[in-house]
Protein backbone atom coordinates (compact mmCIF):
# COMPACT_ATOMS: atom_id res chain seq x y z
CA UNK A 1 149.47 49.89 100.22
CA UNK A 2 148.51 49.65 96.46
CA UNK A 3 145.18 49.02 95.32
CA UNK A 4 144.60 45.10 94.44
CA UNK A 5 141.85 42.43 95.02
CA UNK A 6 139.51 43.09 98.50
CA UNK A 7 136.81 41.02 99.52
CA UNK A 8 134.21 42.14 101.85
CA UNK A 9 132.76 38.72 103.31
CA UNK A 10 129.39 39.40 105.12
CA UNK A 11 129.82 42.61 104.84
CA UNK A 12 126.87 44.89 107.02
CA UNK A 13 125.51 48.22 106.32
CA UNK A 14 125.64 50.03 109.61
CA UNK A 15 124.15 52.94 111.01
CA UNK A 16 122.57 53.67 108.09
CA UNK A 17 119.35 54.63 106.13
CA UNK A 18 119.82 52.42 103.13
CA UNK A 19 118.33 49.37 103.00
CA UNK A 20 119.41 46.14 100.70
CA UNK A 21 117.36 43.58 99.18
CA UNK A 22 118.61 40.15 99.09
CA UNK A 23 119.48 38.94 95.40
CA UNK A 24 119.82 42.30 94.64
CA UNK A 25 123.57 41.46 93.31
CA UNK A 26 125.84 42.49 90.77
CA UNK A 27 128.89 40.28 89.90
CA UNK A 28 132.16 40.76 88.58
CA UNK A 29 131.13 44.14 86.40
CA UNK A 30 133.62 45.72 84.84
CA UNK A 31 133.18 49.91 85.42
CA UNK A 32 135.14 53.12 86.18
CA UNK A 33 135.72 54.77 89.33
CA UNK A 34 134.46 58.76 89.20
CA UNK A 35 135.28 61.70 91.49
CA UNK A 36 132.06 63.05 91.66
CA UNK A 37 133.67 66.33 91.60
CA UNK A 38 137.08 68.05 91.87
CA UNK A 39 138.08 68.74 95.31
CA UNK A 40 135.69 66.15 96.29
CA UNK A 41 135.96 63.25 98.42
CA UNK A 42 132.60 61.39 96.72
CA UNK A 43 133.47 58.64 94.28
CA UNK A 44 131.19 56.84 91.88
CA UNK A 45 131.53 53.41 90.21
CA UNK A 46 129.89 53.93 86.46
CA UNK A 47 129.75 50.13 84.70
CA UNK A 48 130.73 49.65 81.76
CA UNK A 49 127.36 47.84 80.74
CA UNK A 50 125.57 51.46 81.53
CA UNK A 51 127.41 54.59 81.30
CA UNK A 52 124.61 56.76 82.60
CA UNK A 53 124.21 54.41 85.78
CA UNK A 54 126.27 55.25 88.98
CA UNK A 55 126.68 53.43 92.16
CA UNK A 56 127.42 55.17 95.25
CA UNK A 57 129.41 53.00 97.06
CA UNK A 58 129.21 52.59 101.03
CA UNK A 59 132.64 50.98 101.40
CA UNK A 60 135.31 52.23 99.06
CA UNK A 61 138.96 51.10 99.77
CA UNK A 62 141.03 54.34 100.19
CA UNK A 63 143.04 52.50 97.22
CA UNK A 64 140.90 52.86 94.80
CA UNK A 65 139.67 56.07 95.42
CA UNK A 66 141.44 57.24 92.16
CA UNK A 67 139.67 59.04 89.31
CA UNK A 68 139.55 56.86 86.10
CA UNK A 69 140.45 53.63 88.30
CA UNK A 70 139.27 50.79 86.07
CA UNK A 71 137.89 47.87 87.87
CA UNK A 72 136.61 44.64 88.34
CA UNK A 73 133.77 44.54 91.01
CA UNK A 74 130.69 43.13 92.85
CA UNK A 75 128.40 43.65 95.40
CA UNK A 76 124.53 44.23 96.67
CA UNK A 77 122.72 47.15 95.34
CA UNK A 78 121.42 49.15 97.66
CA UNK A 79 117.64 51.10 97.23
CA UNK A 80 117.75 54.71 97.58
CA UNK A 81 115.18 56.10 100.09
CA UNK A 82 112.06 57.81 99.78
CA UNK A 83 112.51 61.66 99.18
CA UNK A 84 116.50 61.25 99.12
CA UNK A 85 118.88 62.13 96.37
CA UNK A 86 122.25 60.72 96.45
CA UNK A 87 124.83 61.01 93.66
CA UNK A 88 123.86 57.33 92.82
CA UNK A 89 122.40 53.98 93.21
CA UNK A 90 123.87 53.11 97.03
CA UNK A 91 126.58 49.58 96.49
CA UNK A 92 127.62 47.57 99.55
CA UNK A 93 130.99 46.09 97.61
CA UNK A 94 131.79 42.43 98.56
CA UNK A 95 134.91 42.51 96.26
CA UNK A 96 136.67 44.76 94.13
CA UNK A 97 139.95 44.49 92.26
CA UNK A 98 142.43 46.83 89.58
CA UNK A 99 142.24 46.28 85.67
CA UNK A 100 144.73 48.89 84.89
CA UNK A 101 146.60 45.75 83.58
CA UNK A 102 144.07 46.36 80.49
């Protein structure tokens, strides 16, 4: 299977910490998809609109779980809880899709 367009519709955060807020959205943000680092199996989504921001997130096709990916995506932003450090800002992705065509 080769990494397209997914949609997540209703998609639920389960058995988990994280909390989301609702309007707590970002839509159709272009970014890159990080390995956190080599050898590892975290990835981060860093927008184009912030290249110090990262998003963590929860539900990352095995697709797309390439280093340098470019891609379209959206989804609910997640808050990170009290006295926890994650590698970034938690994202439930509703929809996701390739623009190595760019």
């Amino acid at each position: 299977m080769s990494a397209g367009i997914y949609e997540f519709p209703n998609t639920l955060c389960l058995g988990s910490a994280l909390s989301f807020r609702e309007g707590n959205h970002i839509l159709d943000e272009r970014g890159t998809i990080q390995r956190v680092s080599p050898g590892s199996a975290w990835y981060v989504i860093v927008p184009d609109y912030d290249k110090m921001q990262r998003f963590a997130p929860i539900n990352l096709p095995e697709d797309f779980r390439r280093d340098g990916l470019r891609v379209l995506f959206s989804g609910r932003i997640g808050e990170i809880p009290a006295n926890v450090r994650l590698v970034g800002t938690p994202l439930e992705i509703t929809r996701i899709e390739t623009l190595d065509w760019l």
